[in-house]
Every structure is written in C-alpha cells, then in structure tokens.
Protein backbone atom coordinates (compact mmCIF):
# COMPACT_ATOMS: atom_id res chain seq x y z
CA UNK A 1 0.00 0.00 0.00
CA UNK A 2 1.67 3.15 -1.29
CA UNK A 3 2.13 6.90 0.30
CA UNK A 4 -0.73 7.74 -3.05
CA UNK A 5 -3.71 5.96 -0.68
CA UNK A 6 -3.63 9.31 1.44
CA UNK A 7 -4.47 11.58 -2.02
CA UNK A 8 -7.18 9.53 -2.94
CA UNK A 9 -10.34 10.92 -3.00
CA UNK A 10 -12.06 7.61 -1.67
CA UNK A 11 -9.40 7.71 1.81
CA UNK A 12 -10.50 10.76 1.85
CA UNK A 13 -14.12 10.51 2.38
CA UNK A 14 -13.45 7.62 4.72
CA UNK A 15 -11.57 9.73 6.98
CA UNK A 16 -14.30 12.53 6.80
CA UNK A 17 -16.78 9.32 8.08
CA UNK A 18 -15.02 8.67 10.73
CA UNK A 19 -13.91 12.25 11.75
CA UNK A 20 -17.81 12.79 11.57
CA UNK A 21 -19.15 10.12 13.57
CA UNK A 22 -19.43 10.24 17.15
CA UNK A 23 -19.35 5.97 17.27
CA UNK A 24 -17.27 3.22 15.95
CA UNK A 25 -17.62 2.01 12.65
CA UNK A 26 -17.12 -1.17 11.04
CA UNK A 27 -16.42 -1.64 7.36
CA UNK A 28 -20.04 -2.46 6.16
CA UNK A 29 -21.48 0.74 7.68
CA UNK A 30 -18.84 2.42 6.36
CA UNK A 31 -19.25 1.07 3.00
CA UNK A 32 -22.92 2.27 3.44
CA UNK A 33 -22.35 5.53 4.45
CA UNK A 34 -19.66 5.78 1.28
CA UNK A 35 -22.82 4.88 -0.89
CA UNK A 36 -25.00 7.34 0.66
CA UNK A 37 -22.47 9.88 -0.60
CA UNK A 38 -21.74 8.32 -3.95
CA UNK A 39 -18.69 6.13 -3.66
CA UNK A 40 -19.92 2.14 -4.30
CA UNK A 41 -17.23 0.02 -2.38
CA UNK A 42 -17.30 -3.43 -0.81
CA UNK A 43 -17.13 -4.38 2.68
CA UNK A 44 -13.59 -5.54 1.19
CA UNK A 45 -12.42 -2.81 -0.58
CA UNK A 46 -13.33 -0.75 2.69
CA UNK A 47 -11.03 -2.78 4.65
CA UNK A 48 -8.60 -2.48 2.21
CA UNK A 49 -8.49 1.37 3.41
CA UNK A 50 -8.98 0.54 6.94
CA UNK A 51 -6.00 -1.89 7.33
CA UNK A 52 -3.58 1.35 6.47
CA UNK A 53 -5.27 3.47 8.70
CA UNK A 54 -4.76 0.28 11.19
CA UNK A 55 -0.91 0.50 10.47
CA UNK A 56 -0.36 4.46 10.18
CA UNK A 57 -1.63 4.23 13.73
CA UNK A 58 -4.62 6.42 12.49
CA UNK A 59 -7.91 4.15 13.87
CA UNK A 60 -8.14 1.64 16.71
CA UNK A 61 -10.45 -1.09 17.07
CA UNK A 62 -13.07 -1.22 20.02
CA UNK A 63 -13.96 -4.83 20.14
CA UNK A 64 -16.17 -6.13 17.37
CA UNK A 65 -17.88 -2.71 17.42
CA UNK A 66 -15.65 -1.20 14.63
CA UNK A 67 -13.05 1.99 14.83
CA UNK A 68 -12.37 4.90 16.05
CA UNK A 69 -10.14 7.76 14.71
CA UNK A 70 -7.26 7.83 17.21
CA UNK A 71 -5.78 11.48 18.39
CA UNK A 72 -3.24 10.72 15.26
CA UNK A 73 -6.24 10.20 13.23
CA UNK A 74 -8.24 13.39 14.13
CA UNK A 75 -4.95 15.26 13.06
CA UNK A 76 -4.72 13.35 9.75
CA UNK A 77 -8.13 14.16 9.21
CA UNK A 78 -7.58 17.58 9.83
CA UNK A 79 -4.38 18.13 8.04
CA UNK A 80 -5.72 15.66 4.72
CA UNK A 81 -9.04 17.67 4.47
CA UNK A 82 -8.19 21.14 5.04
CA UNK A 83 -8.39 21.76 1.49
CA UNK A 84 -11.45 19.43 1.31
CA UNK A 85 -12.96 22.02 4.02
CA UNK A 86 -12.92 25.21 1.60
CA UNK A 87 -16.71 25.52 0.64
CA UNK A 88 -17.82 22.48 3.00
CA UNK A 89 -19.01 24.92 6.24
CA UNK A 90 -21.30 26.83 3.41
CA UNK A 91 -22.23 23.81 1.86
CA UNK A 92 -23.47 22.13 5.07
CA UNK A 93 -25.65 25.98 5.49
CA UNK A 94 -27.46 25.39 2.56
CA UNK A 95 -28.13 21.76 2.95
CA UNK A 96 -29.81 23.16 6.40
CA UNK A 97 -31.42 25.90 4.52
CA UNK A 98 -33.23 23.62 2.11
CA UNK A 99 -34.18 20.64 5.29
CA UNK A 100 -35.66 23.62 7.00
CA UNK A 101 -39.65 23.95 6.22
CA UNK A 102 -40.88 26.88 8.56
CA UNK A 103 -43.14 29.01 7.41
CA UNK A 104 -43.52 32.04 8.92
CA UNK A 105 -47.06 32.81 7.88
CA UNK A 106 -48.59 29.50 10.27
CA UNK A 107 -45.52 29.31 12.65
CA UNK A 108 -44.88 26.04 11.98
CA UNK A 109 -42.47 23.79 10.19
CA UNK A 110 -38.08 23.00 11.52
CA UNK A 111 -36.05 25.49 11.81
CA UNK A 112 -32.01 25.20 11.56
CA UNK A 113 -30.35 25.27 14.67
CA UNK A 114 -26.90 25.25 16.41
CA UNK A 115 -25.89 23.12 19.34
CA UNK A 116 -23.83 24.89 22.17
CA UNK A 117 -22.02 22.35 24.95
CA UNK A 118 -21.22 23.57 28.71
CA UNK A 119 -20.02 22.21 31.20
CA UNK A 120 -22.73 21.73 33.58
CA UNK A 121 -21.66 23.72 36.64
CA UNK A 122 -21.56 26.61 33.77
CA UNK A 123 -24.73 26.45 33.12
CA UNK A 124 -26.40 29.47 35.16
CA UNK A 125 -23.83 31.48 34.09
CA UNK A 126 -24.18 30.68 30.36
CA UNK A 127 -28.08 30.93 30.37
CA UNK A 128 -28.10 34.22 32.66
CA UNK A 129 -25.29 35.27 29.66
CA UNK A 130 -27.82 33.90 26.64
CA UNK A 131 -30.57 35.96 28.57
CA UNK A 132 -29.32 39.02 27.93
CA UNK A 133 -28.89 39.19 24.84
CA UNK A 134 -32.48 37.67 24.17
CA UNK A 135 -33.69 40.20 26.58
CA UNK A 136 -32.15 43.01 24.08
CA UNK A 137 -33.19 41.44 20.86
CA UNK A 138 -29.96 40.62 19.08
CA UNK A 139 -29.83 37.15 18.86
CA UNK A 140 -31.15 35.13 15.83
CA UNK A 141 -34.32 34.24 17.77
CA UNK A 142 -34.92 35.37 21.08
CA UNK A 143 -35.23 31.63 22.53
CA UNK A 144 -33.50 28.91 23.06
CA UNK A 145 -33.59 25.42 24.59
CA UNK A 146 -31.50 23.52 27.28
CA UNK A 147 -30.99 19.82 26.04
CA UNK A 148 -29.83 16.78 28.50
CA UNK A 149 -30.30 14.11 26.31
CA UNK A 150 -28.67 13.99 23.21
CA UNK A 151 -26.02 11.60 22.15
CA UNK A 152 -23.68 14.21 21.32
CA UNK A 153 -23.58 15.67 24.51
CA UNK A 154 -20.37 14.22 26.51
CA UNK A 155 -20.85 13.30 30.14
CA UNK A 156 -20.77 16.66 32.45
CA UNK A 157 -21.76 18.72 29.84
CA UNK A 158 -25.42 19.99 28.90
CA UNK A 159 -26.37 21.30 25.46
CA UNK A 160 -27.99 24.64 24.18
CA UNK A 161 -29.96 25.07 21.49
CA UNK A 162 -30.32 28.47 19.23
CA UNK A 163 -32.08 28.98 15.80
CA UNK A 164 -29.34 29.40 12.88
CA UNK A 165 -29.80 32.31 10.54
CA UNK A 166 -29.86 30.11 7.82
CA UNK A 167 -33.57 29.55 8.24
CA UNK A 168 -34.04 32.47 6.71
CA UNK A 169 -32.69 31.30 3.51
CA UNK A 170 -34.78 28.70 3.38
CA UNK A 171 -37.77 30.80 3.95
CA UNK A 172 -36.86 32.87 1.31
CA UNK A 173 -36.27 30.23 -1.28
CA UNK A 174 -39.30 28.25 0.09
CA UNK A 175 -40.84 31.31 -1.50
CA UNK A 176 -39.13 31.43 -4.69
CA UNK A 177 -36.68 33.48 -4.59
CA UNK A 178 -32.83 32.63 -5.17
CA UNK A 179 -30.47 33.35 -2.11
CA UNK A 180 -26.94 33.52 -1.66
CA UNK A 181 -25.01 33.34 1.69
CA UNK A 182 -21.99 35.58 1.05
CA UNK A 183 -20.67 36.99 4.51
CA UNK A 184 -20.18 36.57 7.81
CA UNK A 185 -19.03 39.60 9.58
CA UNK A 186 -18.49 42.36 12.79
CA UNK A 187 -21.64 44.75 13.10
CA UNK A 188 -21.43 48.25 15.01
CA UNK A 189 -24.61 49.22 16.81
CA UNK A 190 -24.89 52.48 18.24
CA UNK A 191 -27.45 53.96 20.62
CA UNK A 192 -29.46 54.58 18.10
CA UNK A 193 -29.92 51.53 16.41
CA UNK A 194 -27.81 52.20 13.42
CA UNK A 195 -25.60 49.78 12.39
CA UNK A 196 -22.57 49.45 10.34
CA UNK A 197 -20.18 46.37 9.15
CA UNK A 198 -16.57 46.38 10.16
CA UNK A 199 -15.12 43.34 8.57
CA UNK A 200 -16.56 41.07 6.38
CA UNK A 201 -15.71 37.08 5.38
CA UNK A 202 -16.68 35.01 2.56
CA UNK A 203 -18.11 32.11 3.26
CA UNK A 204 -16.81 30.56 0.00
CA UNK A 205 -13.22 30.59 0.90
CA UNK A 206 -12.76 29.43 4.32
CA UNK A 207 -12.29 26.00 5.46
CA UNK A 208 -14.15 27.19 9.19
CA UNK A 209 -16.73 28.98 9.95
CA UNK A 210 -16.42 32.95 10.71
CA UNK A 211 -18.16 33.45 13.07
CA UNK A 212 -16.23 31.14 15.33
CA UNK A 213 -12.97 32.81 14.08
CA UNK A 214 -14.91 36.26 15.71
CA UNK A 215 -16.27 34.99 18.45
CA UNK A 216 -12.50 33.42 19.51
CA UNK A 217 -10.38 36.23 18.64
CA UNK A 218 -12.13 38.24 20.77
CA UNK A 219 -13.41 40.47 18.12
CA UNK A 220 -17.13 41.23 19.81
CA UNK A 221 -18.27 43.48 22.29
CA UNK A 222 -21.65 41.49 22.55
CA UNK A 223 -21.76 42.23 26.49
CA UNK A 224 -21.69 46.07 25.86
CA UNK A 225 -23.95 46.20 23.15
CA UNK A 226 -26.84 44.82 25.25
CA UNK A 227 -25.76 46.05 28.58
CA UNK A 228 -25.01 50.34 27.68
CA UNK A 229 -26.95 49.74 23.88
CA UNK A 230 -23.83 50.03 21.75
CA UNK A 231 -21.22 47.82 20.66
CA UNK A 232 -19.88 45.31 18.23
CA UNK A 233 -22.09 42.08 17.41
CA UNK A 234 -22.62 39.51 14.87
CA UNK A 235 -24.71 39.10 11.53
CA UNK A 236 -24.19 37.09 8.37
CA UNK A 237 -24.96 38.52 5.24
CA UNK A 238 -26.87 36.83 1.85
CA UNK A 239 -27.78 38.18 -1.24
CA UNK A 240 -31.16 38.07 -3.48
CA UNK A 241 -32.06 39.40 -6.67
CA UNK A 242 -32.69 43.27 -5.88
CA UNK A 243 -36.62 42.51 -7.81
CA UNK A 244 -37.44 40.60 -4.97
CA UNK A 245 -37.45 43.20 -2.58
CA UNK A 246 -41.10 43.88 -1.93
CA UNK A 247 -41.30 39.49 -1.37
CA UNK A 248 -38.09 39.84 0.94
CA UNK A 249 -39.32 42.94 3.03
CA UNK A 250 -42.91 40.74 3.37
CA UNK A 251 -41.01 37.14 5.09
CA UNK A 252 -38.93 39.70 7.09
CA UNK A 253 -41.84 41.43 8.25
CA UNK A 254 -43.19 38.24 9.15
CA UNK A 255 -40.19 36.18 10.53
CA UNK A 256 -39.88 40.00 13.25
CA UNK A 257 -43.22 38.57 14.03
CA UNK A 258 -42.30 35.46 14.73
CA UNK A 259 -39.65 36.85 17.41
CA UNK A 260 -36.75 36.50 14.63
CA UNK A 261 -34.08 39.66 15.11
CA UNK A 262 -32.62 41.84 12.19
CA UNK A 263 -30.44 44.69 12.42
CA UNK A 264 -31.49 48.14 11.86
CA UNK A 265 -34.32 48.52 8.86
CA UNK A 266 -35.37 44.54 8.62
CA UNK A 267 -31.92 44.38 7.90
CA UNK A 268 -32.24 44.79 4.43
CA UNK A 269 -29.83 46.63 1.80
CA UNK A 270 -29.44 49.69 4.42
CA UNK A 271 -25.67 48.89 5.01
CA UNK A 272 -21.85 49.73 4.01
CA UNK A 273 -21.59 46.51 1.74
CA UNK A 274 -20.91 46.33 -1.95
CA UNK A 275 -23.15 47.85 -4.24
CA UNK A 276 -24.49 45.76 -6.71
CA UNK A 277 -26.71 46.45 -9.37
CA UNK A 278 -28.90 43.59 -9.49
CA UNK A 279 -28.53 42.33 -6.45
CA UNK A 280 -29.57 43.13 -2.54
CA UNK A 281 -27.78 42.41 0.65
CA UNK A 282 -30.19 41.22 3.81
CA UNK A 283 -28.35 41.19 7.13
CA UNK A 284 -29.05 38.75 10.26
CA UNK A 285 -28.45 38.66 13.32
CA UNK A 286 -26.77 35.46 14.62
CA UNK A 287 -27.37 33.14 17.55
CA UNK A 288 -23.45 33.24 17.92
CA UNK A 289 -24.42 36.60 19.55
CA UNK A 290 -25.70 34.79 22.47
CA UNK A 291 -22.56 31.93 22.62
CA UNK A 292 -20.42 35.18 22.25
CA UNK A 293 -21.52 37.07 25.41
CA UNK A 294 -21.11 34.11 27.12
CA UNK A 295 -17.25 33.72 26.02
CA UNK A 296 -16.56 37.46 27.10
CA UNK A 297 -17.70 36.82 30.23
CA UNK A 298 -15.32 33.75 30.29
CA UNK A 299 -17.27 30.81 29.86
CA UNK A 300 -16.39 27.77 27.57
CA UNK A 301 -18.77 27.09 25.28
CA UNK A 302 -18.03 24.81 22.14
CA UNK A 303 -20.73 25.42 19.65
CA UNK A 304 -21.74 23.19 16.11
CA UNK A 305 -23.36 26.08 13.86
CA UNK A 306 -25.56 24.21 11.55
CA UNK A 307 -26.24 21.37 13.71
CA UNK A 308 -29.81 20.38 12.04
CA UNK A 309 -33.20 21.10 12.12
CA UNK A 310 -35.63 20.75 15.02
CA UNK A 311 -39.14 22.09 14.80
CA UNK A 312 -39.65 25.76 15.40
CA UNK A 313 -41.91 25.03 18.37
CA UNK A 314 -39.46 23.11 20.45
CA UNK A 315 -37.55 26.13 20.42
CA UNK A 316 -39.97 28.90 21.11
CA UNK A 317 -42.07 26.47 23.51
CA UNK A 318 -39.16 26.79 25.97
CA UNK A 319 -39.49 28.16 29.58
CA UNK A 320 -39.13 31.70 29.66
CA UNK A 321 -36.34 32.59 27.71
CA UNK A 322 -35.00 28.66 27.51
C-alpha cells in the first residue's frame, strides 16, 4: 500500500466518516455511508483502506464494534481535508437551509439550529449570559432550549440550542426566490440603532466557519452592546435578486413577528456593503451573539453552527427565555 492511498479521493471521504461520527464504525457501515455519498465500495475494498489506517496508527479497534479515529487520526483528518474544508461549512448551510420547512405565515415547520455544549456547573452562568442578549433582541431568535439528552452531549456537559440564521434562507427560497449566503461579519450598533459592518468574510473561501474565528479572537463586544446599547455584534450577510425586494421585506416582516431579530431597517440593503446592481444584501443577526456574550464573560462554550433542524416550536415552547 503506497504513500498515493492518502491523495485519494475515496481515503478521503473515509476519513471525513469517521472524523464525523461520534461511534465506531465497522467496514459495512462504512461502506454504506460511502454509498449514501456516492462512492460504491465493498465491505472488502473498505477494509482495504482501513488496514492502512490500522498501520499508520490512524484508527483503533473497540472490540467487534468497529473503529475509532485515534488522536493521530483526528490530526490526519484535519491536516488531509483542510483543502477538502474550503466551501464544505457553506455547503453544510445550505443543505440546512433547504431541510428547514418553517413558514412564517402559520408558525410552523423546523427550523435550523446550532448546538452549544457547557459544562454543567456553567450552566447558570451561560443561560443568565444567553438571557441578555435575548432580553435586548440581538440574537437570531430570542429563545432557546437547554438539552440533556442527546447523544452528542459528553458526560458533564449539557447542550444549548439556538435557531441558525440560515432559516431564513430557506424561507426565502421556500418562497421562490434565489439566495446567496456571502458573509459573515463584525456589526457596530450604536445607541441609536444604526448599524454598520466592520469586517466582512466570505463564506466561500474558508475551510471554518467565521463566526467562530470572531467569536475566539475576541473580536465582539456582545456584552456592551446589550448592557449600555452600543457595541460590536454579529450578523451574516446573503444576497437576493434586488426585484425581490417587496417578497423579501414581506417574510422579514413576518419572521420580526415570529420573534426573529434583524439589524437596523429589517436588515435589508441599508448597510456599508458592496453595491451591486442587481442584487440586494439582507443582514441577520446570529445566535453566535448569544454563545459570544457568554465567552466574554469567560465561559467555555463549544458550539456546532448548523447542527440540524428541530421544529420551530421546540424552540420557542421553551421556559421563559430557555
């Protein structure tokens, strides 16, 4: 078995399986999952691939279960698909965008949602943290949901649920028209409401997700904007056909209804971003905002944007704010 196994497109997906999965695998479920995403290889051939990742040291065996990506593995992974990466985060966004179904108009249908993880002794802290900036109206949604039981949630830790932005992409194309995701970026709020972008990223070009990079540089002032009404927050940014307007400024109109949170205007083409004459920008507000007050206050919180879909009353039938 040559060096050449570790270009191939085929080890490639394998090693995104397994970096993916959050149990071990054996090689006919992983020769499933590889059909699921278009690859048709035998239990055999699959072994073939898993016997080198058994001698680079890269997966170990948990009885007759199947394997695991070792620490070794998790850095191959890392290092083999960083490439591989560049457009996956916005691909996985609009995957979300078109599983979502709400409809603003009845209130009913999934929305897309991210899944925050604290450690449980955190918890008051992080929820007192998410309740301010629901309280001031610049997350995504002003709800969210505490989750115990979910297999993705390791022992001591509790997860949060917020409503991704991305739902409103799929409202919008639910209705017809064509959306774009372009930016995730810094917005200035002032005491007036006005609001202004400060730096901008493309979601096309990264191999992680912006708003992270943001939230961990320590980019936001999320705390001061909802405590003294001015500061630095978070908004993504997609783009529609500029004759849609009238359509766009009706599901906005709706979605505020709905408790949803835009920046200044409905968020739409009111901003310093790049004219275009065809198309128009519509602004978000993100539920990073409320994972982001909670890391300047110094809490660790590791968040999954884009973790799936859950019905939009889950979320908004929470206690209270949760």
């Amino acid at each position: 078995m040559t060096p050449s196994i570790r270009s191939e497109r085929k080890y490639l997906e394998i090693l995104r399986i397994l970096a993916e999965s959050h149990e071990p695998l054996g090689a006919k479920r992983l020769s499933e999952k590889m059909a699921e995403r278009g690859f048709v290889l035998s239990d055999r051939a699959v072994q073939y691939y898993l016997q080198y990742l058994d001698e680079m040291g890269f997966t170990a065996k948990v009885g007759n279960r199947g394997r695991l990506l070792t620490e070794a593995g998790i850095a191959e992974s890392k290092r083999a698909l960083v490439e591989e990466q560049i457009g996956f985060i916005i691909s996985k966004l609009e995957r979300l965008a078109f599983r979502s179904t709400f409809d603003p108009v009845t209130g009913k249908g999934t929305v897309a949602y991210n899944l925050s993880l604290v450690r449980e002794e955190d918890l008051p802290g992080v929820t007192a943290a998410f309740d301010e900036v629901a309280s001031a109206g610049y997350g995504f949604l002003n709800t969210y949901r505490v989750v115990e039981t979910d297999p993705r949630i390791p022992d001591g830790h509790i997860g949060i649920m917020t409503a991704c932005s991305i739902t409103l992409d799929g409202v919008l194309q639910k209705m017809g028209i064509p959306t774009r995701l372009e930016y995730a970026g810094r917005i200035a709020v002032d005491e007036n409401g006005s609001a202004s972008f400060l730096d901008l990223i493309g979601y096309r070009g990264t191999s992680v997700d912006p708003l992270h990079l943001f939230v961990s540089a320590g980019l936001t002032s999320i705390n001061r904007l909802v405590t003294a009404g001015a500061g630095v927050a978070l908004a993504n940014v997609r783009a529609v056909p500029s004759a849609a307007r009238s359509r766009v400024e009706e599901a906005v109109g709706l979605m505020e209804e709905r408790g949803f949170n835009f920046p200044a205007r409905r968020g739409i083409g009111e901003f310093n971003l790049p004219e275009h004459p065809y198309r128009l920008f519509i602004a978000a507000f993100t539920g990073m905002n409320m994972v982001g007050n909670a890391v300047e206050k110094g809490y660790t919180v590791k968040t999954e944007i884009g973790a799936g879909t859950t019905p939009f009353e889950y979320l908004v039938g929470a206690t209270g704010s949760r």
